[in-house]
Each structure stands twice: as C-alpha cells, then as structure tokens.
Protein backbone atom coordinates (compact mmCIF):
# COMPACT_ATOMS: atom_id res chain seq x y z
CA UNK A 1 348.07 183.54 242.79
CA UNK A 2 345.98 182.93 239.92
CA UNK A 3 348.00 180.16 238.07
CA UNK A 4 347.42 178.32 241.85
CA UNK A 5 343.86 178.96 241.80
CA UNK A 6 343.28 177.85 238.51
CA UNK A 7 345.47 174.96 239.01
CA UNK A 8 343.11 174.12 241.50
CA UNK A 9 340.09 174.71 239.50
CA UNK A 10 341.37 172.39 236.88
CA UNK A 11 342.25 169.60 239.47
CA UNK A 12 339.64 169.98 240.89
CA UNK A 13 336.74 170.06 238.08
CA UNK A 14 335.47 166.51 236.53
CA UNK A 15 337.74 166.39 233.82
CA UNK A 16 340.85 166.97 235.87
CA UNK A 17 339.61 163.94 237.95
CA UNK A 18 338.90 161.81 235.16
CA UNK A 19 342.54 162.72 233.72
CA UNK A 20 344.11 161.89 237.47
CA UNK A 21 341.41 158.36 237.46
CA UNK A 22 342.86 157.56 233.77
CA UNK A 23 346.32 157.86 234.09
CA UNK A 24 346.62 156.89 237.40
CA UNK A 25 344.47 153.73 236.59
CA UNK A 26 346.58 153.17 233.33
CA UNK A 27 350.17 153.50 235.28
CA UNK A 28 348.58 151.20 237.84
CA UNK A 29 347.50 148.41 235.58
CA UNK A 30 350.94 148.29 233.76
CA UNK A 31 352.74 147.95 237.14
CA UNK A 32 350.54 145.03 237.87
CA UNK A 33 351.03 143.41 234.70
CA UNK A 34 354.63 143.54 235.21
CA UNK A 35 354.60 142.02 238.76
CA UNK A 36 351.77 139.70 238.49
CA UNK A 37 353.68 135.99 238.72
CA UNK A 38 355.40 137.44 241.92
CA UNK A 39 351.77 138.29 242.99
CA UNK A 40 350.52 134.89 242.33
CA UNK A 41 353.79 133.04 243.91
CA UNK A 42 353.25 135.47 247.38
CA UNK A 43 349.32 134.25 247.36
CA UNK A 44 350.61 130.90 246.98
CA UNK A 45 353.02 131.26 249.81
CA UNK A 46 350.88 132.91 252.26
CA UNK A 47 348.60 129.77 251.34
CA UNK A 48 350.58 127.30 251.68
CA UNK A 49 349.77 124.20 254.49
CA UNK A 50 346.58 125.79 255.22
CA UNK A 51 345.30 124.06 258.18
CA UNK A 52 348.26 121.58 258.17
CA UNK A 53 351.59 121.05 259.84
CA UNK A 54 355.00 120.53 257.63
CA UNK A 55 357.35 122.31 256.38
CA UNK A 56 357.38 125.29 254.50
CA UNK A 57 358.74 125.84 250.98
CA UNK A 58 360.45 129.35 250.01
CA UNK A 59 359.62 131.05 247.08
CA UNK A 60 362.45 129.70 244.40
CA UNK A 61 361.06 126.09 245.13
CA UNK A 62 357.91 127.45 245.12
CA UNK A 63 358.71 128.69 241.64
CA UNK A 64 360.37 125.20 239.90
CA UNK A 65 356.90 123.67 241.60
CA UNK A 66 354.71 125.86 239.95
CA UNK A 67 356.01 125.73 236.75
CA UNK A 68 356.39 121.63 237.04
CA UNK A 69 353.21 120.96 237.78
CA UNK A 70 351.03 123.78 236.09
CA UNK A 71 352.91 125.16 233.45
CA UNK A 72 353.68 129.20 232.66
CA UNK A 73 350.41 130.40 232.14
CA UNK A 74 349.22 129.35 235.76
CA UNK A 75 351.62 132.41 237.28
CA UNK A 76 349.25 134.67 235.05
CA UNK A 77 346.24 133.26 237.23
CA UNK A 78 343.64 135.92 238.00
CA UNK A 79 345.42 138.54 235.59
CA UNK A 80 341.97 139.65 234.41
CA UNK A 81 340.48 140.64 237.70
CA UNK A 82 343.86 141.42 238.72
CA UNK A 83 344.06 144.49 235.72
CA UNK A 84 340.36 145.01 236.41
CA UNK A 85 340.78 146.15 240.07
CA UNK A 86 344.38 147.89 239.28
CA UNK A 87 342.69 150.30 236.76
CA UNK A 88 339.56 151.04 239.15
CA UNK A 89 341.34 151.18 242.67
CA UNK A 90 344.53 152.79 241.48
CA UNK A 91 342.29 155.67 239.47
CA UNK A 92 339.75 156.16 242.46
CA UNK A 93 342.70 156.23 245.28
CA UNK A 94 344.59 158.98 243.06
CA UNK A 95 341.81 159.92 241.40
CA UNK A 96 339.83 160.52 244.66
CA UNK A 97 342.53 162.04 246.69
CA UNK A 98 343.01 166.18 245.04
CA UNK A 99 339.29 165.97 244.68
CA UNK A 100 339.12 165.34 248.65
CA UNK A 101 341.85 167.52 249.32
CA UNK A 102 340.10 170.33 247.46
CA UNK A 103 336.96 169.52 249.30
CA UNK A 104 338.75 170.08 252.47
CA UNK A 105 340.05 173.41 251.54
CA UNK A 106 336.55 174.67 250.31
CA UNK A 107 335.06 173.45 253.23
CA UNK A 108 337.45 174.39 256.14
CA UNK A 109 339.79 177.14 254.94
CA UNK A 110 342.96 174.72 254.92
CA UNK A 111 344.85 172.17 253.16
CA UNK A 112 347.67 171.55 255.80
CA UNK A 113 349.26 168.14 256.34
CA UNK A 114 346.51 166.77 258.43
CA UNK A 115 343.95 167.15 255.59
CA UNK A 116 345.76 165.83 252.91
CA UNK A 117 346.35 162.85 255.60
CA UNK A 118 342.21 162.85 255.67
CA UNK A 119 342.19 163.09 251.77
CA UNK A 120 344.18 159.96 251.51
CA UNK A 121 342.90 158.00 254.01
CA UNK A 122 339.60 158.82 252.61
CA UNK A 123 340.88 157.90 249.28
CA UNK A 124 342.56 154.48 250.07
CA UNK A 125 339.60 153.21 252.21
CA UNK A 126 336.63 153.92 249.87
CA UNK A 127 338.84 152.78 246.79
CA UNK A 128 339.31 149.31 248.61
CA UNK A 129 336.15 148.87 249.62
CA UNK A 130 334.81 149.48 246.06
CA UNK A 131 337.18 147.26 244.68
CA UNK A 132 337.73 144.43 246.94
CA UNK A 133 335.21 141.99 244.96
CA UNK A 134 337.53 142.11 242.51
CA UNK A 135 340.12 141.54 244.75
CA UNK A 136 338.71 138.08 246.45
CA UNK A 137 338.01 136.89 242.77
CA UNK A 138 341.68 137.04 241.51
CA UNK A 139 342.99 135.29 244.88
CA UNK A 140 340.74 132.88 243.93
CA UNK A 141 341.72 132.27 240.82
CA UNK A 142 345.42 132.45 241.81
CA UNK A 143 344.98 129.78 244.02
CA UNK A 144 343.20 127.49 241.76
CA UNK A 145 344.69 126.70 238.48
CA UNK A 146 341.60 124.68 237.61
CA UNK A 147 339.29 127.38 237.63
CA UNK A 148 341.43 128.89 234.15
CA UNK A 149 338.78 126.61 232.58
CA UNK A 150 335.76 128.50 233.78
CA UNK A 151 337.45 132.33 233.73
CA UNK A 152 336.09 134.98 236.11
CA UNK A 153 332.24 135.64 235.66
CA UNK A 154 331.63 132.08 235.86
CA UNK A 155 333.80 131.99 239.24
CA UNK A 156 332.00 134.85 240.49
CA UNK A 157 328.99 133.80 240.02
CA UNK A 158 329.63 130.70 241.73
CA UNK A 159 331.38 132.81 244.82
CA UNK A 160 327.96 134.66 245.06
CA UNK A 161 325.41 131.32 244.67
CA UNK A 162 327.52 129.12 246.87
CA UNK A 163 328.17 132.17 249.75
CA UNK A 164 326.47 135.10 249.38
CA UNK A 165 327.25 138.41 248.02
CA UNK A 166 328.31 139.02 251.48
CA UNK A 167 332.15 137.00 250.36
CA UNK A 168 332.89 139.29 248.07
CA UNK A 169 333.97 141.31 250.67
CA UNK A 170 335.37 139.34 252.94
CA UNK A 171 338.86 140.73 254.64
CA UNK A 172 337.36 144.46 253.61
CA UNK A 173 337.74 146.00 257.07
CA UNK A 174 341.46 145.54 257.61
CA UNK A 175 342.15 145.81 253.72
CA UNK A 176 340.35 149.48 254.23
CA UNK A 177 342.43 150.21 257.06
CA UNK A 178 345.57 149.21 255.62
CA UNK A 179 344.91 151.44 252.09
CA UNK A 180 343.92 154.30 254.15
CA UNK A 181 346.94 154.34 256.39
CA UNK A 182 349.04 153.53 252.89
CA UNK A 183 347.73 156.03 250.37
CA UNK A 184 347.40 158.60 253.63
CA UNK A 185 351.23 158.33 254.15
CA UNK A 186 352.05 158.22 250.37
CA UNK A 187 350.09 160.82 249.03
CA UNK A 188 350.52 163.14 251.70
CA UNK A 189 354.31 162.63 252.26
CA UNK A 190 354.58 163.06 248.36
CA UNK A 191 351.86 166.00 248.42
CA UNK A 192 353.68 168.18 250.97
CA UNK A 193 357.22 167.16 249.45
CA UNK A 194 356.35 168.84 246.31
C-alpha cells in the first residue's frame, strides 16, 4: 500500500507532471516528424476541388503531383507549427490526464473507469483547445506552398490582422469533442488494462 500511495504522490506532484508533459511531448513530436508528408498529402486531399465539381485524385497521384510541381520540401509544409503543437498538446493531453485522475480520487473517493473516462476527456478537450492556433497555422501552411517564403509568425500574424484572433480557433468545438472522446477511450482503456 505504500509503494501505491507514493506512486501516486510522485505522479501526481509537479515534477511527475512535467516528466509525463516532457516525454509525452517528446514521443509525440517524433511521431509527427515521421508522418508529416502523409499529414500534408491527407490536408491536401480533404482540400481538394473546394467549391468545385470534377473529379477526384487519390493519394499516389496526389503524391507524383506534389512532388512535380512543388518539389520535396513542400510535403514538409507547416512542420514547424506542426512539432510546435505535437510537443504542447501531446504533453498537456498525457500530461494532464494522472494529474486529473488524481484530482478525482482526492476529491470523490474513487478512480473507477468512469473517472479516468472524465480525466481524459478533460485532458483531450482542454489540450485542443489550447493548441488549436497552432493547429489552423500548419493547415495553412500545408495548403500553401507559397507561404514557405514568409514562415509561420509572419503567417500568423497575417491570420490575426486579416480575421481576427477569433480564426485561430476556428473548427475548436468539434476538434474538442473529438480529442475528448479520443484520449477518454485511449487513456482509459490503456489505464484500466494495466
């Protein structure tokens, strides 16, 4: 009983958080890295003939296209925001979620399934919300291989002087929903697993 307790002590304290934000932020950004092009080639095709008819292209065409017409380095489009918001929103959700779950113990006795459902939820939803500036500003630069020219303060700042702060989170609401419902089922599936 007192290894749990001071197991949960230790998760539970700031440094155990920032150990669970760093290395679940780190682990996070190196996935991203990995699987950016297919990131930027699924923005692209979710894009595509917006607001017009004609056919669709798949993603292997998609692919030769790309690389045609703008080269290699435009499937690395929006990396920078792209590592930025991996190492912030993968550290808060995992970061955030034993600190929530320990939170619901203190507070109501129990850490069954249904809190460490809350936990993540929690977790997933304020961690998108945080992060989704970061978010609209690498689909932007994804889908704009002229904007590698002015990088991603300069598009930022042009997001917020041309629409409003208010576009950086644009799409936050079902984003939020979907992170909460994700990181609720992961972590809590993996949580009570183990």
């Amino acid at each position: 009983a007192f290894k749990f307790n001071e197991k949960r002590i230790s998760a539970s304290s700031p440094s155990g958080a920032l150990y669970h934000f760093g290395t679940s932020g780190i682990s996070v950004a190196v996935a991203t890295g990995l699987t950016h092009p297919l990131d930027v080639l699924k923005v692209r095709l979710q894009m595509q003939l917006v607001g017009q008819r004609g056919p669709l292209i798949g993603m292997g065409p998609l692919f030769v296209q790309v690389m045609k017409n703008e080269g290699p380095k435009s499937l690395y489009l929006g990396l920078t925001p792209a590592l930025t918001r991996s190492l912030l929103y993968g550290g808060l959700r995992l970061g955030l979620y034993e600190p929530s779950k320990y939170a619901c113990d203190w507070a109501f006795g129990s850490n069954n399934i249904l809190f460490k459902i809350a936990s993540g939820a929690f977790a997933g939803a304020i961690s998108t919300a945080l992060t989704n500036p970061v978010e609209v500003l690498k689909v932007r630069l994804q889908m704009n291989s002229d904007l590698r020219q002015r990088g991603p303060i300069a598009e930022m700042r042009r997001i917020v002087s041309k629409e409003g702060i208010g576009a950086l989170w644009k799409g936050v609401g079902p984003a939020s929903v979907r992170a909460a419902a994700l990181t609720a089922s992961q972590l809590a599936t993996y949580d009570e697993s183990k």
